[in-house]
Protein backbone atom coordinates (compact mmCIF):
# COMPACT_ATOMS: atom_id res chain seq x y z
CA UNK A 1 17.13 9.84 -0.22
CA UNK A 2 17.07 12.07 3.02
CA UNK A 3 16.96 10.56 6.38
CA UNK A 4 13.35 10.89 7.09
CA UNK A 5 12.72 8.25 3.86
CA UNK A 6 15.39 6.27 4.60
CA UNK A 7 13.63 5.47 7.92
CA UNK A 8 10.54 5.28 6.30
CA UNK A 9 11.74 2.50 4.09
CA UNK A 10 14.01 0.45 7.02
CA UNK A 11 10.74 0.79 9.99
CA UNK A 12 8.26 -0.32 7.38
CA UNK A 13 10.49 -3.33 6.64
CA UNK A 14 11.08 -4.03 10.76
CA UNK A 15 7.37 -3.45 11.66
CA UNK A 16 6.34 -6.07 9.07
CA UNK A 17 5.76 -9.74 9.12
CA UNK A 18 9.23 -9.90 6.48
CA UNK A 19 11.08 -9.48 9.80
CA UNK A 20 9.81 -12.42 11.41
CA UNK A 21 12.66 -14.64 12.61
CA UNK A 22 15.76 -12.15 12.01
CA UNK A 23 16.98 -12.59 15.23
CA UNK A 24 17.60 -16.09 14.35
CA UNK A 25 19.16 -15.83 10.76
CA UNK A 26 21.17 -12.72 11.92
CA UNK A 27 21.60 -13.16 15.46
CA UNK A 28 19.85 -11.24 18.84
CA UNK A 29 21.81 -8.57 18.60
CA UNK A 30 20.11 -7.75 15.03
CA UNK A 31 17.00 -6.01 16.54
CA UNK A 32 18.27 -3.72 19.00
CA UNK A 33 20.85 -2.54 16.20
CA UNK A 34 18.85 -2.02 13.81
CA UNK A 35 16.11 -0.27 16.25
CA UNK A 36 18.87 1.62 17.77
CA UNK A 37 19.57 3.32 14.66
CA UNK A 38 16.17 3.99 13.65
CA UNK A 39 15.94 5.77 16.81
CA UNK A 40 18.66 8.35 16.31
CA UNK A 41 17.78 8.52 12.76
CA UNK A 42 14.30 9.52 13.47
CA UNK A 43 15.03 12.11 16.73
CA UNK A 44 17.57 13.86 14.34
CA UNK A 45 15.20 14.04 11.63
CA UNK A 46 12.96 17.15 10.83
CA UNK A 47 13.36 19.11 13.90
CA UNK A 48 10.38 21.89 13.36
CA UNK A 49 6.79 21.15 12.06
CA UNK A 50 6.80 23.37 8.99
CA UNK A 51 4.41 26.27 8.08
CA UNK A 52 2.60 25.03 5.13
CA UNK A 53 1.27 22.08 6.96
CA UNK A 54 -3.03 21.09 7.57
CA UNK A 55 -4.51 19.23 10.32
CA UNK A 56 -6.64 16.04 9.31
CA UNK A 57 -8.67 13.88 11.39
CA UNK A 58 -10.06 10.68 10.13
CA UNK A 59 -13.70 10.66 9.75
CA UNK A 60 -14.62 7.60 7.19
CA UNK A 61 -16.77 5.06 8.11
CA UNK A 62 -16.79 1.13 7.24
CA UNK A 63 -19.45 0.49 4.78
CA UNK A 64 -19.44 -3.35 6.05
CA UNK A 65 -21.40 -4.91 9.03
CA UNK A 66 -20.59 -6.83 12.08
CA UNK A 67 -23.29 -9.02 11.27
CA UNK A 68 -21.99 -10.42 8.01
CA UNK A 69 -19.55 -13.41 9.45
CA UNK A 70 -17.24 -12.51 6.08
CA UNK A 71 -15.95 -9.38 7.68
CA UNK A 72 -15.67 -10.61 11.32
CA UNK A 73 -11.83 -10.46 10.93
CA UNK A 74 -11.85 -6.64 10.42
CA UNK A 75 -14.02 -6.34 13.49
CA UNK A 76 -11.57 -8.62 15.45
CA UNK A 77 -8.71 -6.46 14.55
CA UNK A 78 -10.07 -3.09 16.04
CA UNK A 79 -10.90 -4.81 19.07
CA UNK A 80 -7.42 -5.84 18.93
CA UNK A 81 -5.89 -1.96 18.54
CA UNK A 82 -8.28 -0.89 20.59
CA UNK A 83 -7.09 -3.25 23.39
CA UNK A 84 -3.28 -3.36 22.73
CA UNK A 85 -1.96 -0.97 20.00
CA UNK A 86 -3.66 2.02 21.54
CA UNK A 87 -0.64 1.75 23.94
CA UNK A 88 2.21 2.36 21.11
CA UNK A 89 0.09 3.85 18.34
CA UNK A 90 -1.66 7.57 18.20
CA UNK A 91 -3.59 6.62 15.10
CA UNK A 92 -4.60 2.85 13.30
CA UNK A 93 -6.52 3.47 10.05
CA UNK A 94 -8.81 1.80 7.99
CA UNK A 95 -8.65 2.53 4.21
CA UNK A 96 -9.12 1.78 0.97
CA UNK A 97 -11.89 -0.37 -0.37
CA UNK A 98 -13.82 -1.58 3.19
CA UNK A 99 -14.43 2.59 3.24
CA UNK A 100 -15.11 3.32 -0.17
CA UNK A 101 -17.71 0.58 -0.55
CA UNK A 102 -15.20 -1.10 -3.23
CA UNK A 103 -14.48 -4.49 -1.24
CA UNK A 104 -14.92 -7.57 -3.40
CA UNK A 105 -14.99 -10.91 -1.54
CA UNK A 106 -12.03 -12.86 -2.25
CA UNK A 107 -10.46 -10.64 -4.34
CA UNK A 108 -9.91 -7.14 -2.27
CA UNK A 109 -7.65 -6.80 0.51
CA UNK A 110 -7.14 -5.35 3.98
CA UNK A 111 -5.51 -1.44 4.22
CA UNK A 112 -4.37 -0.57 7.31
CA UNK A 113 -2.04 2.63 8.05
CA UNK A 114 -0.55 2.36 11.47
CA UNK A 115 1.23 5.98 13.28
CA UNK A 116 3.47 5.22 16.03
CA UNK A 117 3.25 7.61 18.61
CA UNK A 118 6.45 9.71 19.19
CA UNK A 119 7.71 8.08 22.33
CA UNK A 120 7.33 4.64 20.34
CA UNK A 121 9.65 5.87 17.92
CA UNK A 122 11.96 7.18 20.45
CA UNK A 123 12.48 4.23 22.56
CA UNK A 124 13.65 0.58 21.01
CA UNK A 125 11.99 -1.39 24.22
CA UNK A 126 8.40 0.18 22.78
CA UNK A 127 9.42 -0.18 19.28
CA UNK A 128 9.87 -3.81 19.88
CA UNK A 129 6.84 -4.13 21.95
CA UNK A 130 4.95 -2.82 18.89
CA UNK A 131 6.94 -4.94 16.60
CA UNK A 132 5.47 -7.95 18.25
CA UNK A 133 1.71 -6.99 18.58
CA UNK A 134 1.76 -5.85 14.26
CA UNK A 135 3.54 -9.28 13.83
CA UNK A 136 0.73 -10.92 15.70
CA UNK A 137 -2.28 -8.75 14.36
CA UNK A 138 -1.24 -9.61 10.98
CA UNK A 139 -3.78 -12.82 11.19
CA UNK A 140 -6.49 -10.82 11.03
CA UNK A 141 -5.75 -8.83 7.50
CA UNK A 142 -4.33 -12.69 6.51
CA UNK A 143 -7.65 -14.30 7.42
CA UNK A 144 -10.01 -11.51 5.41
CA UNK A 145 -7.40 -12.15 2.57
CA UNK A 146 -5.19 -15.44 2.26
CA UNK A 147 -3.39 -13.68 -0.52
CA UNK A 148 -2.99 -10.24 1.37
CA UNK A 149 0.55 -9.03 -0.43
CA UNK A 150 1.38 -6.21 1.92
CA UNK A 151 1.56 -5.85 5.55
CA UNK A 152 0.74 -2.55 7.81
CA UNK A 153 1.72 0.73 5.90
CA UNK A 154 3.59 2.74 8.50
CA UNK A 155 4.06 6.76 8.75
CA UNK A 156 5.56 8.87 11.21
CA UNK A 157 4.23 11.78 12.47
CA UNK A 158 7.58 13.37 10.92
CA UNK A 159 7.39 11.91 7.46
CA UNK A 160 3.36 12.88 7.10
CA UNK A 161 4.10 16.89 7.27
CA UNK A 162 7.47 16.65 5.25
CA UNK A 163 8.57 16.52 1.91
CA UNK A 164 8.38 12.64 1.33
CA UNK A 165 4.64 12.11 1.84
CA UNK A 166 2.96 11.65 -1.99
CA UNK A 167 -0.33 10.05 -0.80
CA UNK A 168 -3.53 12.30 -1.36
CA UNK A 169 -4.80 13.79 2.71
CA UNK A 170 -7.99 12.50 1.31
CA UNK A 171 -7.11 9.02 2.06
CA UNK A 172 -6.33 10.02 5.94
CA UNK A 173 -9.48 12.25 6.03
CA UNK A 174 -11.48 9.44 4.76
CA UNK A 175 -10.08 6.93 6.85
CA UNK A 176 -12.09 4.67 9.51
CA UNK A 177 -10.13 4.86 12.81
CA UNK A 178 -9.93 2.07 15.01
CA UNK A 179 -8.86 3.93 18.08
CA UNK A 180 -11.22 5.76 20.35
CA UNK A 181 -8.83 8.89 20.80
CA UNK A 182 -8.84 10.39 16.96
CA UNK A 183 -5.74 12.47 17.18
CA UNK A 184 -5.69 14.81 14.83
CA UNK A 185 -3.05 14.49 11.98
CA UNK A 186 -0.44 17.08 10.80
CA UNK A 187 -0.54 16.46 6.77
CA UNK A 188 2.28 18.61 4.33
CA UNK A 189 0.88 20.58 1.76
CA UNK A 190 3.53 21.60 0.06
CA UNK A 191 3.37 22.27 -3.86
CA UNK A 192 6.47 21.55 -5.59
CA UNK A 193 7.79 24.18 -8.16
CA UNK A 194 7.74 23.01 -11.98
CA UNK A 195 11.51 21.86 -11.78
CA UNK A 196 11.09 19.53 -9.14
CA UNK A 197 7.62 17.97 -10.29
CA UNK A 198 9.50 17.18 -13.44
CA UNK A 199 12.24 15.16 -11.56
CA UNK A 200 9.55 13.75 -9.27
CA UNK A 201 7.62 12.63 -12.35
CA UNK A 202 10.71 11.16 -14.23
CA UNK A 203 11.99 9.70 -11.71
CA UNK A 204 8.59 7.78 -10.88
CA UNK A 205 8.78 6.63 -14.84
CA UNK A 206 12.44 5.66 -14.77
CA UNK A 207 11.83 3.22 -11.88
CA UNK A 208 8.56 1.76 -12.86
CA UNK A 209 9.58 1.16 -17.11
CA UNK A 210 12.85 -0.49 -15.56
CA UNK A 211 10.68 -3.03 -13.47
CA UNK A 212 8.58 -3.41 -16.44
CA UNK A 213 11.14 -3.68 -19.32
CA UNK A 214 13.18 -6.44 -17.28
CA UNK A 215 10.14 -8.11 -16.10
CA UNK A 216 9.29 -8.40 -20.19
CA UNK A 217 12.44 -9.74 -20.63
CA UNK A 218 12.17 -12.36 -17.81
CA UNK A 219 9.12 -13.12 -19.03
CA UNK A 220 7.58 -12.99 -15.46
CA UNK A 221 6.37 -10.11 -13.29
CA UNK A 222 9.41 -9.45 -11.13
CA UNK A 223 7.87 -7.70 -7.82
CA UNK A 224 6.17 -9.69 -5.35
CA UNK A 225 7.05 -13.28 -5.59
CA UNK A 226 6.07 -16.06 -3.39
CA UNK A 227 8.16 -18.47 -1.83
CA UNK A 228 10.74 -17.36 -4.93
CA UNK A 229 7.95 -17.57 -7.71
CA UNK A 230 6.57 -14.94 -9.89
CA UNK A 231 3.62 -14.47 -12.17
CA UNK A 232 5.11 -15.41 -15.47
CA UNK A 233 3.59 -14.21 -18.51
CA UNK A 234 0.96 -15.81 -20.12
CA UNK A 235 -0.28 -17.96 -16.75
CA UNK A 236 2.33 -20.66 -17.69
CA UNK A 237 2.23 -21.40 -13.49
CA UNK A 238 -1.52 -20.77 -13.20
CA UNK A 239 -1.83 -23.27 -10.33
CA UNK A 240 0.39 -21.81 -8.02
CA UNK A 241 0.11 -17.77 -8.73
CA UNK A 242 -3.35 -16.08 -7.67
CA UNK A 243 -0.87 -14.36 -4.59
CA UNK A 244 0.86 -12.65 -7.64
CA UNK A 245 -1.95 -12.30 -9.86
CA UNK A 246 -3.50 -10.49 -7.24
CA UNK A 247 -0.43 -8.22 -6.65
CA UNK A 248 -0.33 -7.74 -10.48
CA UNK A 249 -3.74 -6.58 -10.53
CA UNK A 250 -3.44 -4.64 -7.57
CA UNK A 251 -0.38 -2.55 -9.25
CA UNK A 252 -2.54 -1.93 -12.61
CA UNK A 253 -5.20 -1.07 -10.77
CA UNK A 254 -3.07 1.88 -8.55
CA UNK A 255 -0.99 3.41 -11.37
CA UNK A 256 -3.07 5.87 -12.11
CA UNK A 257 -3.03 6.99 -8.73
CA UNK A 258 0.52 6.45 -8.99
CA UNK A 259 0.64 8.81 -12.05
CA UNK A 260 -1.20 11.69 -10.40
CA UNK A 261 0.80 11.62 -7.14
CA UNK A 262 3.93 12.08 -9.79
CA UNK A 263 2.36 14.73 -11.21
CA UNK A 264 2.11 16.22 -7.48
CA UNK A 265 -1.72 15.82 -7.84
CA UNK A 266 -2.66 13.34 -5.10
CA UNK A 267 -5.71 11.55 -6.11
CA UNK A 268 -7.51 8.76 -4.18
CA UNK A 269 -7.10 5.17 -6.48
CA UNK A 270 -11.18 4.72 -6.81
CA UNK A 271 -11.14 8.40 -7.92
CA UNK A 272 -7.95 8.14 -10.38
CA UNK A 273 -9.15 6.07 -13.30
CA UNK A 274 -12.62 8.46 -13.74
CA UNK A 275 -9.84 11.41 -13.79
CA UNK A 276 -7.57 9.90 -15.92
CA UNK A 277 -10.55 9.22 -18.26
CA UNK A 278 -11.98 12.91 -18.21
CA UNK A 279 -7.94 14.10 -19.16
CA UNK A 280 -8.77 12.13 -22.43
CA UNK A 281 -6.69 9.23 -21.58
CA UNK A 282 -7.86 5.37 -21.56
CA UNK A 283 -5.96 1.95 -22.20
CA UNK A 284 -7.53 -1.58 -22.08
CA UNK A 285 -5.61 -2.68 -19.64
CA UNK A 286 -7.07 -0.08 -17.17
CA UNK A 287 -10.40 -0.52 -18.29
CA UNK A 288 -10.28 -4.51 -18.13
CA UNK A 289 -9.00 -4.26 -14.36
CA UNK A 290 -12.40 -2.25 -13.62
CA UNK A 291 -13.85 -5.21 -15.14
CA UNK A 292 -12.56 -8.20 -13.38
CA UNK A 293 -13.07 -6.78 -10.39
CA UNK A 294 -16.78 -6.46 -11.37
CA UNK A 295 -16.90 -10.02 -12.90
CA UNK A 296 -14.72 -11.30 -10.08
CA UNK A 297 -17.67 -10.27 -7.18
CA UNK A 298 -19.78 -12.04 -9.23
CA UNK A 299 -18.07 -15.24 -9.82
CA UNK A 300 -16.09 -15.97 -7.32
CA UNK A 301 -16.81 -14.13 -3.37
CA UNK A 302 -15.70 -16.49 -1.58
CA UNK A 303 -12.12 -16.82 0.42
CA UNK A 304 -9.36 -18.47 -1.52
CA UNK A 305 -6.88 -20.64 0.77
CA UNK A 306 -5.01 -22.52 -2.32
CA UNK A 307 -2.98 -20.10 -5.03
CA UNK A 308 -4.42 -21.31 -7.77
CA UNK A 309 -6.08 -18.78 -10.17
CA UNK A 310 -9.66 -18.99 -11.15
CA UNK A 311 -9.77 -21.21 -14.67
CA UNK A 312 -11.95 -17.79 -16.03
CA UNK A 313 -9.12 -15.52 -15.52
CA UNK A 314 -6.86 -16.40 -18.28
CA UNK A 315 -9.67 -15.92 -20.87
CA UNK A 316 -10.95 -12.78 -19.89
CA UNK A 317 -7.75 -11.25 -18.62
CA UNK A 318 -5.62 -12.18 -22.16
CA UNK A 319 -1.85 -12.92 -22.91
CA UNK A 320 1.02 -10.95 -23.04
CA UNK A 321 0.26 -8.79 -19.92
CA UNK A 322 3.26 -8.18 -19.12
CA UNK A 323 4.01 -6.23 -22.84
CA UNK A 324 0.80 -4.62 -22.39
CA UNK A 325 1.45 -3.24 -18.84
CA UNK A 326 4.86 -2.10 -20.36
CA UNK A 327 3.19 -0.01 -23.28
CA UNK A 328 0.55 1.17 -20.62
CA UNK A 329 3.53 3.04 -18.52
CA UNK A 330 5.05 4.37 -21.80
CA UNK A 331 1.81 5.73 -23.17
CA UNK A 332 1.11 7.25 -19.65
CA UNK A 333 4.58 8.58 -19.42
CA UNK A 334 4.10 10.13 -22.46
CA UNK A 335 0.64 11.76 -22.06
CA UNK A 336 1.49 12.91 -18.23
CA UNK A 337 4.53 14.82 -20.01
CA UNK A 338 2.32 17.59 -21.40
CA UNK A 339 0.63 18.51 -17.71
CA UNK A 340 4.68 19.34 -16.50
């Protein structure tokens, strides 16, 4: 892992709401180490803008109104970046399914990708300053979505034209942003060669079977817990898991994205699974998250405050998810083998 992702990783994890009360479990002095080395991390990191990079702008638009009272939380926030992240941030993004037209009431969440300017990155006084107002902000994604599993996805300008990045420049291209100054964005375009896709692409696997294969053996779904609990398998904790069900669905629902950024073929997630189809590849487990999302807007658009999962869920969705989301990765694996 070079520097560049290594500070993608650690200022993800400070910018986020999981940081919230550090200074008190680890002392004041926590903070301004931990920002302190981010700093020098990131101004010794990638010191030239390479050649094969493309200039993006964001130019999506949200396909929801002010007018509907549902959505007045999404409105709220780009006042709210408007007003005070503008300050700290050279670009706050709306994606995912409130551009695509995709959002289903009480089931979809709330995609925001947040770029720090340069001299927010540079200087732990701003860093902290912006730490504070993301921390805050978070209400608004949390009040659209009670059972929002991620927080703000963060990218430097740095990590967007190197190496790293994996995401498709679709997904910044057809982003809604919040701020009135749409900077454009340097985006890498770099191909890897056939010997590095393969590593890429195994490496992906390796990772993703292991979480799969232990969660099997656990017998619950071991990413994402809340307040220490997992989905188990088979809904045996039904009333106290639609946060992970969510997350569960969420991660079926992106692998094939997943699998075409691992082939080094960046595809947008409401684009992947017609892809994946036309390559001659289906699984039921694909197909039935298209499906509950579908039933789901009609059942059930409403916000859910309690964790409990809807009592139609179990039916429709099956048992033994977890096996079957296990054989889905292998059978993936094994067809994305023959594009490398």
């Amino acid at each position: 892992m070079d520097n560049l992702a290594i500070h993608h990783k650690k200022i993800n994890w400070l910018l986020s709401p999981k940081s919230l009360g550090v200074e008190v479990t680890d002392g004041e002095h926590f903070f301004t180490e931990e920002s302190n080395l981010l700093v020098e991390i990131y101004k010794n990191s990638l010191q030239r803008i390479p050649s094969d990079v493309v200039e993006l702008s964001a130019i999506g638009n949200l396909k929801y109104s002010p007018n509907d009272i549902f959505f007045e939380p999404v409105f709220e926030f780009i006042n709210f970046s408007r007003l005070y992240l503008s300050e700290f941030c050279d670009s706050v993004l709306i994606h995912g399914s409130l551009v695509d037209g995709g959002f289903v009431k009480g089931l979809s969440d709330f995609d925001v990708i947040i770029i720090p300017k340069e001299e927010t990155l540079l200087n732990c006084v701003n860093l902290d300053k912006l730490r504070k107002l993301l921390q805050s902000s978070f209400i608004y994604l949390k009040y659209l979505d009670p059972q929002q599993h991620h927080s703000f996805l963060i990218f430097s300008k740095k990590y967007l034209y190197s190496d790293n990045i994996q995401i498709p420049p679709a997904l910044i291209k057809n982003s809604f942003s919040c701020l009135l100054s749409n900077k454009a964005i340097l985006f890498s375009q770099k191909k890897h060669n056939r010997f590095d896709s393969s590593i890429i692409f195994n490496s992906f696997f390796d990772n993703e079977e292991s979480l799969l294969k232990r969660s099997c053996e656990a017998g619950m779904f071991l990413h994402h817990p809340l307040k220490g609990e997992y989905l188990l398998e088979n809904f045996r904790n039904s009333e106290n898991n639609l946060y992970q069900f969510k997350n569960f669905l969420g991660y079926i629902s992106l692998l094939p994205s997943l699998y075409f950024s691992a082939l080094n073929k960046p595809t947008l997630k409401h684009h992947s699974f017609e892809k994946l189809k036309q390559e001659g590849f289906e699984h039921e487990l694909i197909n039935l998250s298209t499906k509950i999302r579908r039933e789901w807007e009609k059942r059930d658009s409403k916000r859910y405050i309690i964790n409990k999962i809807p009592t139609w869920i179990p039916k429709y969705f099956g048992s033994e998810y977890l096996l079957r989301c296990y054989d889905l990765l292998k059978l993936l694996r094994k067809h994305g083998k023959s594009s490398l």
